[in-house]
N, C-alpha and C. Protein backbone atom coordinates (compact mmCIF):
# COMPACT_ATOMS: atom_id res chain seq x y z
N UNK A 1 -62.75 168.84 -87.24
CA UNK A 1 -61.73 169.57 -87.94
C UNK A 1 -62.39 170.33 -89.08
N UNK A 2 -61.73 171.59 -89.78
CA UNK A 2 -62.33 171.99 -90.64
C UNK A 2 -61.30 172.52 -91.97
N UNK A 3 -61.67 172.32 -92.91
CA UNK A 3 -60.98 172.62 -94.00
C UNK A 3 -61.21 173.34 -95.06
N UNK A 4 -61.05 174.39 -95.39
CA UNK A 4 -61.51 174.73 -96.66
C UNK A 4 -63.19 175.31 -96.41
N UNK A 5 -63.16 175.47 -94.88
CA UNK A 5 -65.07 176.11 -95.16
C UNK A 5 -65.63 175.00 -94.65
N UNK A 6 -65.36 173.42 -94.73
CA UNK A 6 -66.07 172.59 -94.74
C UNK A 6 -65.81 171.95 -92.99
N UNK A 7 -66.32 171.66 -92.31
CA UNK A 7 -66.54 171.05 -91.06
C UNK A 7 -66.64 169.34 -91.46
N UNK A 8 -65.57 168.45 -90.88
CA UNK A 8 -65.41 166.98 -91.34
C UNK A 8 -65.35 166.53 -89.69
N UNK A 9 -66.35 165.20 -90.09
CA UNK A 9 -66.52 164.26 -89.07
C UNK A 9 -65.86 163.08 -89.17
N UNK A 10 -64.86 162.48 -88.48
CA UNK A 10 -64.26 161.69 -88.18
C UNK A 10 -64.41 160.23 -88.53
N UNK A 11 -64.76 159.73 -89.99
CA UNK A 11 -65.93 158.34 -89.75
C UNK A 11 -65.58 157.72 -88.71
N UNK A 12 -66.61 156.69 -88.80
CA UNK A 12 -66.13 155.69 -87.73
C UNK A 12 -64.89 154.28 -88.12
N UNK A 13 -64.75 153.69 -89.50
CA UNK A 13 -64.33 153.14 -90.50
C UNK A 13 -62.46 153.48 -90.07
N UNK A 14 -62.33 154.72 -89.53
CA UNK A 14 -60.98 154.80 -89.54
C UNK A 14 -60.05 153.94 -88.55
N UNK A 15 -61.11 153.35 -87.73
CA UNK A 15 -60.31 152.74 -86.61
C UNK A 15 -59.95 151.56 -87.17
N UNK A 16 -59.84 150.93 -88.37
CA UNK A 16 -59.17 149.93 -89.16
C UNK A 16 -57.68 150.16 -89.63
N UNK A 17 -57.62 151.72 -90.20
CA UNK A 17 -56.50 151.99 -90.68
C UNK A 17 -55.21 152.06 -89.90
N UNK A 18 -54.22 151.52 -91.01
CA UNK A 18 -52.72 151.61 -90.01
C UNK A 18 -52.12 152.99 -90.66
N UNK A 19 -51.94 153.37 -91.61
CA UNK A 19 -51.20 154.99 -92.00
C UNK A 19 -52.58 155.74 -91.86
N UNK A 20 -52.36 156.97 -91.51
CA UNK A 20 -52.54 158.38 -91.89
C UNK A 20 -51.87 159.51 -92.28
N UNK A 21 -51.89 159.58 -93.05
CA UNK A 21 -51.44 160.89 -93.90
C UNK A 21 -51.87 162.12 -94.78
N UNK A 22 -52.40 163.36 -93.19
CA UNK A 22 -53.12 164.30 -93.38
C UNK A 22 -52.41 165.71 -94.03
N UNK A 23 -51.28 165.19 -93.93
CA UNK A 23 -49.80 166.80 -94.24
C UNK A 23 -50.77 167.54 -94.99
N UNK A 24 -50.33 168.93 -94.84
CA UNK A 24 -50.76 169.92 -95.83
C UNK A 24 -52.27 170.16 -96.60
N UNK A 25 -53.35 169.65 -95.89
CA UNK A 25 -55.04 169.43 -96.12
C UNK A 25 -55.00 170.57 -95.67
N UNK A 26 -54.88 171.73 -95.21
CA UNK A 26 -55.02 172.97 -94.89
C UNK A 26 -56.54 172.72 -93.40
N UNK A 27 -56.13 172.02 -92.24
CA UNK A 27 -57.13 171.66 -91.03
C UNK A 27 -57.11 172.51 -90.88
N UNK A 28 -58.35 173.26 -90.18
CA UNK A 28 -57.78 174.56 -89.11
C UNK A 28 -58.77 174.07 -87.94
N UNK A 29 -58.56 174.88 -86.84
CA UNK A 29 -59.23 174.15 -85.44
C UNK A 29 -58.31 173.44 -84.70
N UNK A 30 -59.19 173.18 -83.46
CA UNK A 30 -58.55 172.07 -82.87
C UNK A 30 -58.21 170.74 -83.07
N UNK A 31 -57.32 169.89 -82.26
CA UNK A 31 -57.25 168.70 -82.91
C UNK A 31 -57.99 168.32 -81.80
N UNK A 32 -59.33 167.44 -82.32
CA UNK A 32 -60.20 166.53 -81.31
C UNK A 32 -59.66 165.72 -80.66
N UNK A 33 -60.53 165.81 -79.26
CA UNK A 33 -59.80 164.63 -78.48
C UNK A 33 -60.59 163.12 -79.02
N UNK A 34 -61.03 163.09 -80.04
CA UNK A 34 -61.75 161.84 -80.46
C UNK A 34 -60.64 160.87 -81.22
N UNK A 35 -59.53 161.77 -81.91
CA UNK A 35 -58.41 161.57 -82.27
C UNK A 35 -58.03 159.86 -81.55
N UNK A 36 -58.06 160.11 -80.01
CA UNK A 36 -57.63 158.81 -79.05
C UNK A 36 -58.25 157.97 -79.54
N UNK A 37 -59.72 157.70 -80.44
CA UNK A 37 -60.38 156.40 -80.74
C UNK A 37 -60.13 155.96 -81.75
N UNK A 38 -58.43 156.20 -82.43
CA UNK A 38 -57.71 156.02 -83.75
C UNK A 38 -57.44 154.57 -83.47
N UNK A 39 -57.56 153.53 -82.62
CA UNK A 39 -56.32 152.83 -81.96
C UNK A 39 -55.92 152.31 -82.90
N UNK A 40 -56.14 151.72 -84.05
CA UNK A 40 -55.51 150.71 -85.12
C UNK A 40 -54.06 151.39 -85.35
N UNK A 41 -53.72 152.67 -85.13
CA UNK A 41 -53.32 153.71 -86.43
C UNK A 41 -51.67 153.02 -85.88
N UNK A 42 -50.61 152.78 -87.09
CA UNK A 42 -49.18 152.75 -86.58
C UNK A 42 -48.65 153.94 -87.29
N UNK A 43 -48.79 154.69 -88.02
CA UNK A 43 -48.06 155.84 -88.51
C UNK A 43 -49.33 157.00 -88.49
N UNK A 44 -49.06 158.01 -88.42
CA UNK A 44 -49.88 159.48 -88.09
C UNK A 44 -49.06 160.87 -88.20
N UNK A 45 -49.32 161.36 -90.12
CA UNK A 45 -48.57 162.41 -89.92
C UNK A 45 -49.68 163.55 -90.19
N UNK A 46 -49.97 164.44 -89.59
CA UNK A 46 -50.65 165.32 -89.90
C UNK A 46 -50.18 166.89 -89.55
N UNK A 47 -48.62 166.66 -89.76
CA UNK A 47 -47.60 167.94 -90.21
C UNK A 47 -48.99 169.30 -91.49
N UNK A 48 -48.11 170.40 -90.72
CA UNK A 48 -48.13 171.08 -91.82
C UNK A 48 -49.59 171.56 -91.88
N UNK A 49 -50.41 172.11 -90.67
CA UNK A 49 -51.78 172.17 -91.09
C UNK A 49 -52.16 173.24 -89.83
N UNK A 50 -53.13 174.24 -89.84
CA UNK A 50 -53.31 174.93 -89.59
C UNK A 50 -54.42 174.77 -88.04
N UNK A 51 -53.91 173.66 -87.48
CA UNK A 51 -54.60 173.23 -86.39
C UNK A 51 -53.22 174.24 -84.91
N UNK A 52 -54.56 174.37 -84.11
CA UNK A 52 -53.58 175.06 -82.95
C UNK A 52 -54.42 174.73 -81.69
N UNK A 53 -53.96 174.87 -80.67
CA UNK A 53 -54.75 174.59 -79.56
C UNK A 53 -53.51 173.64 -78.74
N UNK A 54 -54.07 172.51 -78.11
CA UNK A 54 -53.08 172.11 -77.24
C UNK A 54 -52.73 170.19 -77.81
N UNK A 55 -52.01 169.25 -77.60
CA UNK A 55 -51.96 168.33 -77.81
C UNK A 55 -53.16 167.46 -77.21
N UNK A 56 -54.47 166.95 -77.40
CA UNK A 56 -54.61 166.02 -76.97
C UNK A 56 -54.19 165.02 -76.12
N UNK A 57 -54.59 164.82 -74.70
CA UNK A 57 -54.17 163.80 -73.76
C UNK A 57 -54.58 162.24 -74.07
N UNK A 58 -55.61 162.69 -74.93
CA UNK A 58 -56.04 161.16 -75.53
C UNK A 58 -55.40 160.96 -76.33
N UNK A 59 -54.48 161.05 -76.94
CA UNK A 59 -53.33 160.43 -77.99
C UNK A 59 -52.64 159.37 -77.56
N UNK A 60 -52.79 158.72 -76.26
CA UNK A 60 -51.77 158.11 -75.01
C UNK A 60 -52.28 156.73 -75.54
N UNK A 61 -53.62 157.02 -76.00
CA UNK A 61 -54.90 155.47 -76.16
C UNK A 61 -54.34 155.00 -77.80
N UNK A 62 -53.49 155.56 -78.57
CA UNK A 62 -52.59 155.15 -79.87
C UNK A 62 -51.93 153.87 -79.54
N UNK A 63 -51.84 152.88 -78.56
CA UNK A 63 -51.28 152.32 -78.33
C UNK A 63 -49.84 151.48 -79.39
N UNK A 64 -50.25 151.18 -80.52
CA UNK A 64 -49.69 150.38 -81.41
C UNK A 64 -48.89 151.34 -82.49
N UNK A 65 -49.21 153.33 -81.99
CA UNK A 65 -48.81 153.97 -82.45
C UNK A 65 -47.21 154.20 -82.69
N UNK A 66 -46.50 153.94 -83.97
CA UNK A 66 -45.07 153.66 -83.93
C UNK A 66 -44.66 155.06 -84.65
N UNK A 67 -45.11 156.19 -84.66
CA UNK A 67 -44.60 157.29 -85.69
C UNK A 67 -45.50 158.63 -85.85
N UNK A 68 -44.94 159.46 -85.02
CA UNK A 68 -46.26 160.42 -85.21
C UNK A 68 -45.62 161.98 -85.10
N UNK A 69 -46.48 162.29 -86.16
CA UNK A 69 -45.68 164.15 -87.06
C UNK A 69 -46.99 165.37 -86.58
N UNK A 70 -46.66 165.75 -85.54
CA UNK A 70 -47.31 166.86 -85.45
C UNK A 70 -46.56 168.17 -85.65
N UNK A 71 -46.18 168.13 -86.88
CA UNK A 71 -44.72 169.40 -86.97
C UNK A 71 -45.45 170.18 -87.61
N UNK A 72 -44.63 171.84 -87.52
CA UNK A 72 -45.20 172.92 -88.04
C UNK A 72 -46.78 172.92 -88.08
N UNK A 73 -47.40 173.26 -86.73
CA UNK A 73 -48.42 173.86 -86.34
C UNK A 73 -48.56 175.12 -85.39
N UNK A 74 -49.91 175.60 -85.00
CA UNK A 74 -49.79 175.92 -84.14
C UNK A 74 -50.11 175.82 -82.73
N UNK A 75 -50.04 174.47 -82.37
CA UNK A 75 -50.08 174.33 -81.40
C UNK A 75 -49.09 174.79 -79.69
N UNK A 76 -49.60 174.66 -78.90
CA UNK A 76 -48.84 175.21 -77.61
C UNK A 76 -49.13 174.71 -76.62
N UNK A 77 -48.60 174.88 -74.85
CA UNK A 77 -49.05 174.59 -74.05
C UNK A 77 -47.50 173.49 -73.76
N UNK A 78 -47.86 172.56 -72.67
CA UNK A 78 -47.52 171.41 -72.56
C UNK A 78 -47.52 170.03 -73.07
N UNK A 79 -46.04 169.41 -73.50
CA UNK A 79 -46.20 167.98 -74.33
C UNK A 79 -47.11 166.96 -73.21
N UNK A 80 -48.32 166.33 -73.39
CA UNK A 80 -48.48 165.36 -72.77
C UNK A 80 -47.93 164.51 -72.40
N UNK A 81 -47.89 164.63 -70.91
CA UNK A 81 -47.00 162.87 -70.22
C UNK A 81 -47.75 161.92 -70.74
N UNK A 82 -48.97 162.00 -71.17
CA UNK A 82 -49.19 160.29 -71.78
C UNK A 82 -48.34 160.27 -72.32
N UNK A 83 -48.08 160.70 -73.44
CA UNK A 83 -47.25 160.22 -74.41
C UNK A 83 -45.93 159.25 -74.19
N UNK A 84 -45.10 159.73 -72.60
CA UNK A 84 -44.14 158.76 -72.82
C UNK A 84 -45.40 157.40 -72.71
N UNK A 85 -46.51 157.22 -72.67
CA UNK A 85 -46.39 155.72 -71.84
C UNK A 85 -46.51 154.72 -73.82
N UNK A 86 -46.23 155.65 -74.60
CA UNK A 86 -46.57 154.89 -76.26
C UNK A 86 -45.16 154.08 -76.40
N UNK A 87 -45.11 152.71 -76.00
CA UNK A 87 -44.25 151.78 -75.99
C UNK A 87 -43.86 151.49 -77.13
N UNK A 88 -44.48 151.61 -78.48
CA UNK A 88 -44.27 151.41 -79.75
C UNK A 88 -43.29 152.82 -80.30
N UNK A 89 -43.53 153.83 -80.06
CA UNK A 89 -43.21 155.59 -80.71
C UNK A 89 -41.69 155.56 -80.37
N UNK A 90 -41.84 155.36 -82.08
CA UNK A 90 -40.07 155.23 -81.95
C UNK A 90 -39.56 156.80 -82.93
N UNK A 91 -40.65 157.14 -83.79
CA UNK A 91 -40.54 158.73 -84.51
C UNK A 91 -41.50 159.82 -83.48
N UNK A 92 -41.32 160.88 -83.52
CA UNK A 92 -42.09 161.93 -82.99
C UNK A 92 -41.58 163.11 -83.28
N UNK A 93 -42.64 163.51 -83.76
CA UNK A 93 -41.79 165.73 -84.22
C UNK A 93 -42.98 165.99 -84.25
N UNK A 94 -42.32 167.29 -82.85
CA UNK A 94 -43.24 168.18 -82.96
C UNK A 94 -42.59 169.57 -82.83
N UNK A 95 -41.36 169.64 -84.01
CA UNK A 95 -40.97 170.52 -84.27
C UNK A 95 -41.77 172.10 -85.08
N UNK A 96 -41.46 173.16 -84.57
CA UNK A 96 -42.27 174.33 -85.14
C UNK A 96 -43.23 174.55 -84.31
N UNK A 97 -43.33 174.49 -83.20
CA UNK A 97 -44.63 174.56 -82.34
C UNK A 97 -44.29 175.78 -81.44
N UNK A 98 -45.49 175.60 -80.56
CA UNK A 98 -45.13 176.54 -79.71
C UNK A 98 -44.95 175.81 -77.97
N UNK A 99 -44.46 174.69 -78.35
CA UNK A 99 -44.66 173.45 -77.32
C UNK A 99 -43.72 173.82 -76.42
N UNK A 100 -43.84 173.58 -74.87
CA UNK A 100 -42.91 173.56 -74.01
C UNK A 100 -43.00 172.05 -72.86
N UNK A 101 -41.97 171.99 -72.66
CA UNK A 101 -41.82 170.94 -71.88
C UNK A 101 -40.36 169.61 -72.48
């Protein structure tokens, strides 16, 4: 992901965390499919950021994922069918997109 000029690598340390809360960091780029090796994560909002491209199919591997804000981007394409299989995802917006399906 990149922000501000700067190109950021993903530590490895994050796969402990249960919130993320990226809103408004000004990302731009794609959202990595490395994203899927979040698994700890139960909330994930990273609304509001200048990422576009398509949803990640590896988001499906969130398993324990209960809440997740991909709103106002620009992303497009098709919502991933993984996604129904997130048995926990009881929030989801991915309002403002350019999403179909």
């Amino acid at each position: 992901m990149t922000t501000k000029g700067l190109d950021l690598k993903l530590p490895q340390v994050l796969t402990t965390y249960i919130i993320i809360n990226l809103s408004r960091v000004r990302f731009e780029g794609h959202i990595a499919s490395i994203i899927g090796d979040l698994v700890g994560i139960h909330t994930m909002n990273l609304s509001h950021n200048g990422l576009e491209g398509l949803i990640p199919a590896s988001l499906h591997q969130l398993s324990a994922l209960e809440s997740l804000d991909l709103s106002s981007y620009k992303i497009g394409g098709e919502i991933p069918q993984q996604l129904a299989s997130l048995t926990f995802l009881a929030a989801l917006n991915l309002s403002h997109n350019h999403l179909i399906g």
